[in-house]
N, C-alpha and C. Protein backbone atom coordinates (compact mmCIF):
# COMPACT_ATOMS: atom_id res chain seq x y z
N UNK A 1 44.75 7.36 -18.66
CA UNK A 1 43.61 8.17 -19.03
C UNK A 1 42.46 7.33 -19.58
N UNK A 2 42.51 6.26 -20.12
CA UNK A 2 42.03 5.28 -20.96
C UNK A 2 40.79 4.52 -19.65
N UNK A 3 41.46 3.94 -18.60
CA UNK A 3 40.78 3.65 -17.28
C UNK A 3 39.63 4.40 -17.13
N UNK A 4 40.39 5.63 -16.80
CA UNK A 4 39.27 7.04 -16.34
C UNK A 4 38.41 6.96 -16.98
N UNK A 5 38.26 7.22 -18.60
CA UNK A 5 37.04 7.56 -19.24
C UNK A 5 36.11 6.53 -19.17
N UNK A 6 36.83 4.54 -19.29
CA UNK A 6 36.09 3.40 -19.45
C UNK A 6 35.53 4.05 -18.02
N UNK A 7 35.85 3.85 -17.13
CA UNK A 7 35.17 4.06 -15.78
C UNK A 7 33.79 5.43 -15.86
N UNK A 8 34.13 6.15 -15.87
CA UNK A 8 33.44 7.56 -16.06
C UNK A 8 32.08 6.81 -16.82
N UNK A 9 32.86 6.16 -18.18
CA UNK A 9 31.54 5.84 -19.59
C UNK A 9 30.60 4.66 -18.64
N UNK A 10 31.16 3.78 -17.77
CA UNK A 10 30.87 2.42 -17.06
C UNK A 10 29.68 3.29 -15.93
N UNK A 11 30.21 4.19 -15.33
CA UNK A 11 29.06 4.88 -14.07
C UNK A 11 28.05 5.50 -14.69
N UNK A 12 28.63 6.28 -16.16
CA UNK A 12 27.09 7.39 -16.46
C UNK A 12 26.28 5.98 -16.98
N UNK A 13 26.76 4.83 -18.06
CA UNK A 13 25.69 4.03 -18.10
C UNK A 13 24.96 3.47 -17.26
N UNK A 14 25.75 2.79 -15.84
CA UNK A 14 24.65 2.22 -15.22
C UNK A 14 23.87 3.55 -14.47
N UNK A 15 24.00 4.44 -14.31
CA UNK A 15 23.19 5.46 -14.16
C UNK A 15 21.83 5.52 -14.89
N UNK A 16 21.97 5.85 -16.29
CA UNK A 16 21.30 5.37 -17.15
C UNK A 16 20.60 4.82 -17.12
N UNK A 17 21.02 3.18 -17.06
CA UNK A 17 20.09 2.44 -16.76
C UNK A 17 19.14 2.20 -15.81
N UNK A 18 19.93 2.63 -14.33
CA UNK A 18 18.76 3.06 -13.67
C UNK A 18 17.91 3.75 -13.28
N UNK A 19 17.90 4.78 -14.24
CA UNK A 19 17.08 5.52 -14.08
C UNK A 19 15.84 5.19 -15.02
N UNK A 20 16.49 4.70 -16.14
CA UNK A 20 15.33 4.81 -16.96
C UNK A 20 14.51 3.30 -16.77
N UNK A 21 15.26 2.52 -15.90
CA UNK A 21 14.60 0.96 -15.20
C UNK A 21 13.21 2.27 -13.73
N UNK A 22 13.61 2.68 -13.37
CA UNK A 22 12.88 3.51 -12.41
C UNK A 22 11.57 4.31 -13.40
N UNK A 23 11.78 4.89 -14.54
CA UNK A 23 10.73 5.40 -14.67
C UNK A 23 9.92 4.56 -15.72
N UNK A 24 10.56 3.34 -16.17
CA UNK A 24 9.76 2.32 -16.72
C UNK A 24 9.20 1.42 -15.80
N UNK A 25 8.96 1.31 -14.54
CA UNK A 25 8.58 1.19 -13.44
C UNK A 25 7.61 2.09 -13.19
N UNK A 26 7.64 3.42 -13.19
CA UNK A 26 7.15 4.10 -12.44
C UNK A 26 5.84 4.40 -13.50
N UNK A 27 6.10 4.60 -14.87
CA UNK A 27 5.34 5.00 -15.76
C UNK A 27 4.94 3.76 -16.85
N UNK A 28 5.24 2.39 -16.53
CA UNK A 28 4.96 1.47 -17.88
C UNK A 28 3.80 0.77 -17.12
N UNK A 29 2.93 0.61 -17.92
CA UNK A 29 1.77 0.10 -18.18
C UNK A 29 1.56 -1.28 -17.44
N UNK A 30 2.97 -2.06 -17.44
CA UNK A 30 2.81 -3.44 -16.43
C UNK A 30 3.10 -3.19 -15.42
N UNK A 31 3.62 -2.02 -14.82
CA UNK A 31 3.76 -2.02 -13.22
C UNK A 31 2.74 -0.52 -13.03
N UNK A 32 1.58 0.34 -13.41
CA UNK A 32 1.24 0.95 -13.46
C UNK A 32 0.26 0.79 -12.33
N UNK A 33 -0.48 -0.23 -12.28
CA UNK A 33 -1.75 -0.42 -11.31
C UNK A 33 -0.90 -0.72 -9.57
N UNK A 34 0.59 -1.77 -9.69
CA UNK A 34 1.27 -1.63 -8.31
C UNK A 34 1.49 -0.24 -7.57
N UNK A 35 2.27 0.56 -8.90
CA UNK A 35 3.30 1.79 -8.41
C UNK A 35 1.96 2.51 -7.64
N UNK A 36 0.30 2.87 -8.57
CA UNK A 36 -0.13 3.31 -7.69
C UNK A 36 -1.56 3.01 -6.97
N UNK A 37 -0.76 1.63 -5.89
CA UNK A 37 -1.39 0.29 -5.39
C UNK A 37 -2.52 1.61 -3.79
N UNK A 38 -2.35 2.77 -4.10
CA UNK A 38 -3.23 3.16 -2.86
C UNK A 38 -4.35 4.14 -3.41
N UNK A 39 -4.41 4.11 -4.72
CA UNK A 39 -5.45 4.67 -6.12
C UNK A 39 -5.94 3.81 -6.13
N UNK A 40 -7.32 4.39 -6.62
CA UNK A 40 -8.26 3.57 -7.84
C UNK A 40 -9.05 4.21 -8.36
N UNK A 41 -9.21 3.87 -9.78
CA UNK A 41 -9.78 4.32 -10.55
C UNK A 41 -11.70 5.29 -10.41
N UNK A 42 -12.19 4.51 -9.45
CA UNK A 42 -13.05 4.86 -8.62
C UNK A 42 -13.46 6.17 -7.62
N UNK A 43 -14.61 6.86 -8.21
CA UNK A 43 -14.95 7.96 -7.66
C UNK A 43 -16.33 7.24 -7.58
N UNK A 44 -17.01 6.93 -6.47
CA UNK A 44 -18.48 6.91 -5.94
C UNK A 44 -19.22 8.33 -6.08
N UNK A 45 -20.54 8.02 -5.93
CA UNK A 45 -21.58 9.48 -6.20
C UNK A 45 -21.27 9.73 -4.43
N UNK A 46 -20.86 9.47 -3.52
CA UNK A 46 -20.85 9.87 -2.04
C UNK A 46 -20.29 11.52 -2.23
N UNK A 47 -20.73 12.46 -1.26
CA UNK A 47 -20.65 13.53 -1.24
C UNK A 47 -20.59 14.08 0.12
N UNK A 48 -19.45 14.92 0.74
CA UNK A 48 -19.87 15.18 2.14
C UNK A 48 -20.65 15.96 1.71
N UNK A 49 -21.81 16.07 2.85
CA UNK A 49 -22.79 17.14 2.79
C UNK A 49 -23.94 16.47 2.10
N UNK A 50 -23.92 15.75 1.85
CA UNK A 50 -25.34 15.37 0.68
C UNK A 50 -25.73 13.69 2.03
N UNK A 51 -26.84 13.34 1.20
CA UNK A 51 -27.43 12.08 1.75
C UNK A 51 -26.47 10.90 1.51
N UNK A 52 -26.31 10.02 2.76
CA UNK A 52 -25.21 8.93 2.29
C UNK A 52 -26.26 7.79 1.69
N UNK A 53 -25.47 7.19 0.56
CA UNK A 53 -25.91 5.96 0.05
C UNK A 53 -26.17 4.93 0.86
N UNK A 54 -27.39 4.24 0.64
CA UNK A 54 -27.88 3.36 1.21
C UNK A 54 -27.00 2.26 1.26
N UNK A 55 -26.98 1.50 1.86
CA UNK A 55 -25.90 -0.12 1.86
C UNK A 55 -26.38 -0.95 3.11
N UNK A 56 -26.38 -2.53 2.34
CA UNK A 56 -26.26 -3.44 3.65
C UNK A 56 -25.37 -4.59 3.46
N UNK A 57 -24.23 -5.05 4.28
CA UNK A 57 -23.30 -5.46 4.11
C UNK A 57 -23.39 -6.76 5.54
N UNK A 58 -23.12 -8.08 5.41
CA UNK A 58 -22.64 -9.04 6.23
C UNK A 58 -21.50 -8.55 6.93
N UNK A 59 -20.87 -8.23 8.17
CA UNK A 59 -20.09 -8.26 8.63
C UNK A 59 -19.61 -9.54 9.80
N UNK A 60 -18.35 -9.13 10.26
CA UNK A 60 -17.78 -9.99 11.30
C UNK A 60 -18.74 -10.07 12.78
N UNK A 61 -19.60 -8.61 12.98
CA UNK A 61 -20.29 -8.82 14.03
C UNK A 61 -21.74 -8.96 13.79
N UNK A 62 -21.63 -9.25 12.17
CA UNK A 62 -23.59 -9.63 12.18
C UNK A 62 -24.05 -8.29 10.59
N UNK A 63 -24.89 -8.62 10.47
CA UNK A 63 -25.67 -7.52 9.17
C UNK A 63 -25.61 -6.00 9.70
N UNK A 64 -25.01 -5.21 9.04
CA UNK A 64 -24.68 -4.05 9.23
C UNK A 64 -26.11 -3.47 7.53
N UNK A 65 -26.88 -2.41 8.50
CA UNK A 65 -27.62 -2.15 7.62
C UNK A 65 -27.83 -0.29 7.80
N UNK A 66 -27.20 0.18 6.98
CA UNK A 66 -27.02 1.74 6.79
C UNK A 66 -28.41 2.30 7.54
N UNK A 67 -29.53 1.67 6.60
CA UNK A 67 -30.53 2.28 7.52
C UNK A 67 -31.30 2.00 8.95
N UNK A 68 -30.79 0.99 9.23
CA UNK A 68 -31.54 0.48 10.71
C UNK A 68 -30.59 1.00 11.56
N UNK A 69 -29.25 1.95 11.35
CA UNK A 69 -28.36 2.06 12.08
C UNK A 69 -28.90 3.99 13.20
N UNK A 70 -29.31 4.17 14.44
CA UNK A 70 -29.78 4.92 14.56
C UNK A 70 -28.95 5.68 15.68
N UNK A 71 -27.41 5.59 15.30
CA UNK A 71 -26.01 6.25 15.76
C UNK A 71 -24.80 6.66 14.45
N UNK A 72 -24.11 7.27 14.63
CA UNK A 72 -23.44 8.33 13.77
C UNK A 72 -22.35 6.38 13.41
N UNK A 73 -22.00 6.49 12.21
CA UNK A 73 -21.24 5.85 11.17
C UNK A 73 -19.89 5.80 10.69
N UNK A 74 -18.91 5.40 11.00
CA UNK A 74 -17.79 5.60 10.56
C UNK A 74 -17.58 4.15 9.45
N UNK A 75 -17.77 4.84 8.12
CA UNK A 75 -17.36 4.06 7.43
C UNK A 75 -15.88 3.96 6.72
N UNK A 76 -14.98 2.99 6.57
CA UNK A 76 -13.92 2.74 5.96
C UNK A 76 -14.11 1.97 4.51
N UNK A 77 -13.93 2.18 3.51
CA UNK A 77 -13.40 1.77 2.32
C UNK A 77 -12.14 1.04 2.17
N UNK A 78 -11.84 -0.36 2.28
CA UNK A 78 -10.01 -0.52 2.10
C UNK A 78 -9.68 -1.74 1.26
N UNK A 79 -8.32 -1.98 0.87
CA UNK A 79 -8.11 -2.83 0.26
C UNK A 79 -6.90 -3.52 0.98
N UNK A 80 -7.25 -5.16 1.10
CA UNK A 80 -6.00 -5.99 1.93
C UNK A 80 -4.46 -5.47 1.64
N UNK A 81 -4.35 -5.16 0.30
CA UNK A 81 -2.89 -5.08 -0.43
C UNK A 81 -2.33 -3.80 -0.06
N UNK A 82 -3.36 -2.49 0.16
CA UNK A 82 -2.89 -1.43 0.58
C UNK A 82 -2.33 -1.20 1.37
N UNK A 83 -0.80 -0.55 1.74
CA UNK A 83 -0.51 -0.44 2.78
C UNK A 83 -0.93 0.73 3.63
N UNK A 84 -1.26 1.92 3.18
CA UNK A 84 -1.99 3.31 3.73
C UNK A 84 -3.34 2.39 4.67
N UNK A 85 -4.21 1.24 3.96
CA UNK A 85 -4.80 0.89 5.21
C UNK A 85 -4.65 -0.19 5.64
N UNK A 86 -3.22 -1.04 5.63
CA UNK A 86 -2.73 -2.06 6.81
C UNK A 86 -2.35 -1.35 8.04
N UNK A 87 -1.87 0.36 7.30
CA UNK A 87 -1.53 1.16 8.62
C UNK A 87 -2.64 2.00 9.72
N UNK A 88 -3.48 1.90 8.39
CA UNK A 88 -4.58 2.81 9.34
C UNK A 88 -5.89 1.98 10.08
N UNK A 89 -5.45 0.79 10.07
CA UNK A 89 -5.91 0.14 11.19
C UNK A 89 -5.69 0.11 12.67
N UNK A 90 -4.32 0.25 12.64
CA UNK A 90 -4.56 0.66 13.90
C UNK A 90 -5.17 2.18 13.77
N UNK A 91 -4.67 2.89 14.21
CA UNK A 91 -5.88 4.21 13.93
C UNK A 91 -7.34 3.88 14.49
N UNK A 92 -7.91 3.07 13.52
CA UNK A 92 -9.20 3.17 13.28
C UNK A 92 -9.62 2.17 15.05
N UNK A 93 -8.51 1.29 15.08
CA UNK A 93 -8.69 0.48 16.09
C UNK A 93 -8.79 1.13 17.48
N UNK A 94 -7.77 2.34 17.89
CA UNK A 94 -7.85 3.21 18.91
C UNK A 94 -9.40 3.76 18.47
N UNK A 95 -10.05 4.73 17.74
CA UNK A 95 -10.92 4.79 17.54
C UNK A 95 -11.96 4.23 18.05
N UNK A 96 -12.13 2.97 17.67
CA UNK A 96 -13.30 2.12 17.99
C UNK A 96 -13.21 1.91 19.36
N UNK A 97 -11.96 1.42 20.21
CA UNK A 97 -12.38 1.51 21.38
C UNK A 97 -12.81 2.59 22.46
N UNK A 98 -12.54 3.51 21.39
CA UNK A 98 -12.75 4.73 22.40
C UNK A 98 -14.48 5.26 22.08
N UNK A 99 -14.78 4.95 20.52
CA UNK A 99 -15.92 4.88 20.35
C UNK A 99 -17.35 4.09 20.24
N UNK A 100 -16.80 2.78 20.33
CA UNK A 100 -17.72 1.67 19.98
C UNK A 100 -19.08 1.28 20.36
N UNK A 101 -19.46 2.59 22.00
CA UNK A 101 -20.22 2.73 21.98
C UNK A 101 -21.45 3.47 21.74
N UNK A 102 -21.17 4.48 20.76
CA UNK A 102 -21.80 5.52 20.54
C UNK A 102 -21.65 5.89 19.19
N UNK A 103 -20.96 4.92 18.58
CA UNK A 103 -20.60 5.07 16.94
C UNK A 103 -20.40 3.23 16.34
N UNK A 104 -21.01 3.56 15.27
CA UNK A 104 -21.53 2.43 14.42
C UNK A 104 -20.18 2.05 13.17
N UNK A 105 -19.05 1.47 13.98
CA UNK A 105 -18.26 1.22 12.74
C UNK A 105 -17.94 -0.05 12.11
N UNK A 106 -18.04 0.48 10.81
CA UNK A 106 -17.89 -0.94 9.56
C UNK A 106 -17.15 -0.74 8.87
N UNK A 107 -16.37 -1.89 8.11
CA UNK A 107 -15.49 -1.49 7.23
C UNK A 107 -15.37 -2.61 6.36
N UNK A 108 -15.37 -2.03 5.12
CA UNK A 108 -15.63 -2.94 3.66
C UNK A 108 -14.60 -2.93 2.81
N UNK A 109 -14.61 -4.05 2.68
CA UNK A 109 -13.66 -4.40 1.28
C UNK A 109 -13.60 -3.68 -0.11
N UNK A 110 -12.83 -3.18 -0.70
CA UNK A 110 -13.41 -2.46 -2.08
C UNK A 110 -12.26 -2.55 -3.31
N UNK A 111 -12.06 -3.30 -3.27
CA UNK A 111 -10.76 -4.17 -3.86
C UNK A 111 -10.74 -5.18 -4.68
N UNK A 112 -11.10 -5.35 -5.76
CA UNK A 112 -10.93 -7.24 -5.97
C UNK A 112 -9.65 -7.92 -6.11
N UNK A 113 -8.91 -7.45 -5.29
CA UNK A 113 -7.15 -8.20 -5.29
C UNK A 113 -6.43 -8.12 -4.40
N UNK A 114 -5.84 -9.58 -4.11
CA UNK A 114 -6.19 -9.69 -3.04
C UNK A 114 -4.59 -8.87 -2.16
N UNK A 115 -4.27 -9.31 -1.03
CA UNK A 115 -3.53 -8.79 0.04
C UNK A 115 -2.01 -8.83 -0.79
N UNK A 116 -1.42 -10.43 -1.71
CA UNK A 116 -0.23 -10.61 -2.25
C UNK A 116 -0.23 -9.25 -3.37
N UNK A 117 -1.15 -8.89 -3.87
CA UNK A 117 -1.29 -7.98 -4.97
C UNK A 117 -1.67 -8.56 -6.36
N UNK A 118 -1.33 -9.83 -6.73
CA UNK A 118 -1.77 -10.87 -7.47
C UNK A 118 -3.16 -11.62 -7.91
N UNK A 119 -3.14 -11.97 -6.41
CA UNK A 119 -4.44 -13.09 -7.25
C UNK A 119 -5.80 -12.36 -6.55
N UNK A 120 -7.33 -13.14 -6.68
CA UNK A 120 -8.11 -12.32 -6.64
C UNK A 120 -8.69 -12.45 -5.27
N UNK A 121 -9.41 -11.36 -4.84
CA UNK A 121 -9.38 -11.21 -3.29
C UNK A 121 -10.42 -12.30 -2.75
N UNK A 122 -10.46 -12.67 -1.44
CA UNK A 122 -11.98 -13.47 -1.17
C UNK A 122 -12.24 -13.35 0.46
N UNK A 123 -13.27 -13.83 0.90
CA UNK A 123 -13.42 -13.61 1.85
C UNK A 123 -12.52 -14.33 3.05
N UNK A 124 -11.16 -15.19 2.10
CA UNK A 124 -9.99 -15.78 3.26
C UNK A 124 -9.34 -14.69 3.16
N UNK A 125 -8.91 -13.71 2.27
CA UNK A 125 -8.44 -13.00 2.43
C UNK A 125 -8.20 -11.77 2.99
N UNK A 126 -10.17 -11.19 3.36
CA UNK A 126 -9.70 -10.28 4.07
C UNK A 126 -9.91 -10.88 5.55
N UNK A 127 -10.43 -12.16 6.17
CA UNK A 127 -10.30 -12.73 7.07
C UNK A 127 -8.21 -12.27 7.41
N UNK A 128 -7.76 -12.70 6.72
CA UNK A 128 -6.47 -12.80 6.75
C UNK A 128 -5.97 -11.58 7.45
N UNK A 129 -6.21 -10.50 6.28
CA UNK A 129 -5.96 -9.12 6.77
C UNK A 129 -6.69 -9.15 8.30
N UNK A 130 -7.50 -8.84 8.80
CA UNK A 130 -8.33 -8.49 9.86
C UNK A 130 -7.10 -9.69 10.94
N UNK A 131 -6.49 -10.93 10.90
CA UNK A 131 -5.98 -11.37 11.94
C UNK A 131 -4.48 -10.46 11.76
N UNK A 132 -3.67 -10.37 10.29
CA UNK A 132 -2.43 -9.95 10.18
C UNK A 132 -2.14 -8.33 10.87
N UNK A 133 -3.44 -7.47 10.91
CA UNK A 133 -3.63 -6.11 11.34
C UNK A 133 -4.12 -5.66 12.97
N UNK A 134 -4.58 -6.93 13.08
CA UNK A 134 -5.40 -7.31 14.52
C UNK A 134 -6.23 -6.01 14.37
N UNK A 135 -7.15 -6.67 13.34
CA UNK A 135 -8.39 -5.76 13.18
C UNK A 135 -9.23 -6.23 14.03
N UNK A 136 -10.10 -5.06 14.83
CA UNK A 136 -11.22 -5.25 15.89
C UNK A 136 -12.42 -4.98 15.76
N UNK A 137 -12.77 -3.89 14.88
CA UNK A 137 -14.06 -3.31 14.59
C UNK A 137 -14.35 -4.21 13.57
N UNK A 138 -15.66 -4.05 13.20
CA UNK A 138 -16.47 -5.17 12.06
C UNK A 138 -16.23 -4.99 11.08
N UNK A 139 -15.67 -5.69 9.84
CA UNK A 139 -15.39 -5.96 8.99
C UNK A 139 -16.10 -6.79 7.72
N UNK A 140 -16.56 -6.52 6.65
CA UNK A 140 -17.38 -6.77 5.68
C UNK A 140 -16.54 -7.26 4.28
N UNK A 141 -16.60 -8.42 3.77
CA UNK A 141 -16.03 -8.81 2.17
C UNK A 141 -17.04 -8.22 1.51
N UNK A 142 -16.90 -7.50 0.66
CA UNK A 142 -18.18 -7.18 -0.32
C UNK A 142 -17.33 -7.87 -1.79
N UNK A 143 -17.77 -8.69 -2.39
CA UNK A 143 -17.33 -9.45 -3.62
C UNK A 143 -17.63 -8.59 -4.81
N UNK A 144 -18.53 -7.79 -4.71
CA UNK A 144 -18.91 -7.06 -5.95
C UNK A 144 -18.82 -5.73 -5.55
N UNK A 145 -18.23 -5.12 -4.77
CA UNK A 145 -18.05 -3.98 -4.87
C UNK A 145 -18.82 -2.64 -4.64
N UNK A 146 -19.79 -3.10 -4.35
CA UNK A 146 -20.75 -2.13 -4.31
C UNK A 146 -20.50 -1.15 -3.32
N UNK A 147 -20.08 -1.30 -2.54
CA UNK A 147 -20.27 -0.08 -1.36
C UNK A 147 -19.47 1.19 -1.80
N UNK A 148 -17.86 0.16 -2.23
CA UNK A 148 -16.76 1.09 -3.37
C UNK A 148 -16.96 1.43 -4.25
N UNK A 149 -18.44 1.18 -5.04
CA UNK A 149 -18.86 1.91 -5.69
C UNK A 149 -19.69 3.27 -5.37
N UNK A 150 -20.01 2.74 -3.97
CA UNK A 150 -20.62 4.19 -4.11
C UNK A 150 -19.89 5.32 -3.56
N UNK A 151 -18.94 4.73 -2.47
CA UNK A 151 -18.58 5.64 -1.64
C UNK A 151 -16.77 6.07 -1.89
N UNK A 152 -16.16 5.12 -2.55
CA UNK A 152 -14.76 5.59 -2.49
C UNK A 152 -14.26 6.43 -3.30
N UNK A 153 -13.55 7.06 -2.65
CA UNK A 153 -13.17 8.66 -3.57
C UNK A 153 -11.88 9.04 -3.99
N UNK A 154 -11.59 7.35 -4.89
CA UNK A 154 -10.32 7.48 -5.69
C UNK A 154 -9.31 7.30 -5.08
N UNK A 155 -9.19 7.21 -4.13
CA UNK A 155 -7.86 5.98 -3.15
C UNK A 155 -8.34 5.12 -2.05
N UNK A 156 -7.53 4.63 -1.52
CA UNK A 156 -7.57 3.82 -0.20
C UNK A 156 -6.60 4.02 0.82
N UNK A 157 -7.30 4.56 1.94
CA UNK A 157 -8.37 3.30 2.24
C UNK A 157 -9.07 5.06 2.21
N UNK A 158 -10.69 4.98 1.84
CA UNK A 158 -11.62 5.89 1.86
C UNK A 158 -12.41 5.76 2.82
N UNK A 159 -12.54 7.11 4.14
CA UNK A 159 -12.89 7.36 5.10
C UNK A 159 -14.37 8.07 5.28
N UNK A 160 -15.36 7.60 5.82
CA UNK A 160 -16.31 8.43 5.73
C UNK A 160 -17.22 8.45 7.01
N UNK A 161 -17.65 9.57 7.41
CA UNK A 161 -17.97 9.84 8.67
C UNK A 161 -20.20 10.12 8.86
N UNK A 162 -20.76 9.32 8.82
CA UNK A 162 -22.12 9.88 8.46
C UNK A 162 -23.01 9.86 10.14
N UNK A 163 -23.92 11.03 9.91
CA UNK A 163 -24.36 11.64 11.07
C UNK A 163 -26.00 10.43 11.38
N UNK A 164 -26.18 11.11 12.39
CA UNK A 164 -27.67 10.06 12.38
C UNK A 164 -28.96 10.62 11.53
N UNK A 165 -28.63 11.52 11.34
CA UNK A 165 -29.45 12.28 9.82
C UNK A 165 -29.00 11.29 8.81
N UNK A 166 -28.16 10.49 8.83
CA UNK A 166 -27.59 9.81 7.14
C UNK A 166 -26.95 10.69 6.42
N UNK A 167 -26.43 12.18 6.65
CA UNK A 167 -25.59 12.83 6.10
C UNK A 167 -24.56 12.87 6.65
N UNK A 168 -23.27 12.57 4.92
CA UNK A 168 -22.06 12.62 5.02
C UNK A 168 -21.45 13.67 5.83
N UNK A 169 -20.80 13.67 6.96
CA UNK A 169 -20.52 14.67 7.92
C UNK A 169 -18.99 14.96 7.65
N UNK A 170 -18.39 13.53 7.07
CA UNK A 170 -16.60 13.96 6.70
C UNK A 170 -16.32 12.68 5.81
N UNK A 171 -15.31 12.98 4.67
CA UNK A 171 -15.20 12.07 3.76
C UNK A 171 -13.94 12.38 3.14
N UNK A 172 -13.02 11.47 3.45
CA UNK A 172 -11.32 11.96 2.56
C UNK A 172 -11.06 10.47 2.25
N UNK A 173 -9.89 10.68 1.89
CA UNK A 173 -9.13 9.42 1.03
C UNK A 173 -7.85 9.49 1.86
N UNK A 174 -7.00 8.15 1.84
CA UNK A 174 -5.69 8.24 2.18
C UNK A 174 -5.34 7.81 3.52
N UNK A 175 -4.31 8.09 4.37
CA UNK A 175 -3.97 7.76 5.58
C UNK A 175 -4.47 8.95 6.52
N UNK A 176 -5.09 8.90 7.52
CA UNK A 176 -5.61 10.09 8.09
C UNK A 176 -5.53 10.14 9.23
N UNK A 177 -4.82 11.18 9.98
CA UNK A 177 -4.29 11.11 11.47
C UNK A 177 -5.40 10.68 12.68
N UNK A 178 -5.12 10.03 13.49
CA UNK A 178 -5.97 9.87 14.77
C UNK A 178 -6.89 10.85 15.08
N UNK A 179 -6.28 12.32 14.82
CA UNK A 179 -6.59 13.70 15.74
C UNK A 179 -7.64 14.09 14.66
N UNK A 180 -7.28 13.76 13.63
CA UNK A 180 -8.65 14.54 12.24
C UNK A 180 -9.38 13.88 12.34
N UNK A 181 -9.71 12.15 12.88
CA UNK A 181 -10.93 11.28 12.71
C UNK A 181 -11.19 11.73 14.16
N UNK A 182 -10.83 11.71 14.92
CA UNK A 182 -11.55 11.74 16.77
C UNK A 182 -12.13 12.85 16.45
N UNK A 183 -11.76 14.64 15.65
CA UNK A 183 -12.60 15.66 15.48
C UNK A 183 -13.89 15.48 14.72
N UNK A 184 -13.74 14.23 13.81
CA UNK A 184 -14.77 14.18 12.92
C UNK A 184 -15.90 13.68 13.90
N UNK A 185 -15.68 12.65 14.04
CA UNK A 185 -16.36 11.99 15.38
C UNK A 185 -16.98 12.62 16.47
N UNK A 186 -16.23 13.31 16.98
CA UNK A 186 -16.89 14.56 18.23
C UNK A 186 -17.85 15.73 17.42
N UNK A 187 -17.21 15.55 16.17
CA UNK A 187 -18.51 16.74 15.96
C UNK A 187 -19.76 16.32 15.35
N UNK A 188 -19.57 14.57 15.22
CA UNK A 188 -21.08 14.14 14.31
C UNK A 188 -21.68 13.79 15.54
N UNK A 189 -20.80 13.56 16.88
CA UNK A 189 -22.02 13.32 17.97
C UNK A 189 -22.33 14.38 18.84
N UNK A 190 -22.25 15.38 18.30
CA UNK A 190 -23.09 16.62 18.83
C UNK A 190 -24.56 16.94 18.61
């Protein structure tokens, strides 16, 4: 009988312990910013429906400038480390080839950390990302943040769809199916 209970007392502790290793993980302050690595603290003034914020950003295919742009916009918000947008690259990648000529897409860094989750992000790094994702559409380091300041809406990767009016036509956060961005798309080029 003596066995039984050591055994019984031996399982509910490591039980115990892992559970409460899981929610000191999940809820302590040093693993707080990993656990929720597809957040950020960040809400931009961007608004669907309202005027999109101005921005001009260096990209992979040359100066991307919000206002000289005189075709509908698919902007992305992302961060190297995120995995919601290591995945939604492809996505965005079917996208672009199906749209690239009739839609203006860029996509910016909004992150300062880098892809390991550690150290701080730079422009090798999202070089990095863009070969590790076989990213195709143009791609922008912004070092200071600005664009994620205006436009990301509290996770990543932040999606935003703007018309040739410069109004926000669709704007979500998160991983977002093929079929909800191709609708967004077909209806800003109407």
């Amino acid at each position: 009988m003596n066995r039984r209970i050591a055994l019984i007392a031996t399982v509910a502790a490591v039980i115990v312990i892992v559970v409460a290793a899981a929610l000191a993980y999940r809820f302590g302050s040093a693993h707080g910013a990993l656990q929720t690595a597809s957040q950020s603290p960040v809400v931009g003034k961007a608004q669907q429906g309202k005027r999109a914020p101005e921005f001009v950003v260096a990209t992979t295919a040359g100066l991307f400038d919000l206002n000289a742009v005189r075709k509908p916009v698919f902007l992305e918000i992302f961060a190297t480390w995120c995995p919601h947008c290591q995945r939604e690259a492809a996505v965005i990648d079917r996208l672009y080839e199906k749209y690239k000529s009739r839609v203006a897409f860029v996509a910016v860094s909004g992150s300062n950390t880098a892809m390991d989750g550690s150290s701080t992000s730079s422009e090798l790094d999202v070089l990095d990302w863009i070969r590790r994702f076989n990213v195709r559409y143009p791609v922008a380091y912004d070092p200071i943040l600005n664009v994620a300041d205006l436009y990301l809406q509290g996770g990543f990767p932040t999606l935003a769809v703007i018309g040739t009016d410069k109004k926000i036509r669709y704007l979500d956060d998160g991983e977002i199916s093929y079929g909800e961005l191709d609708a967004a798309l077909r209806k800003a080029l109407r």
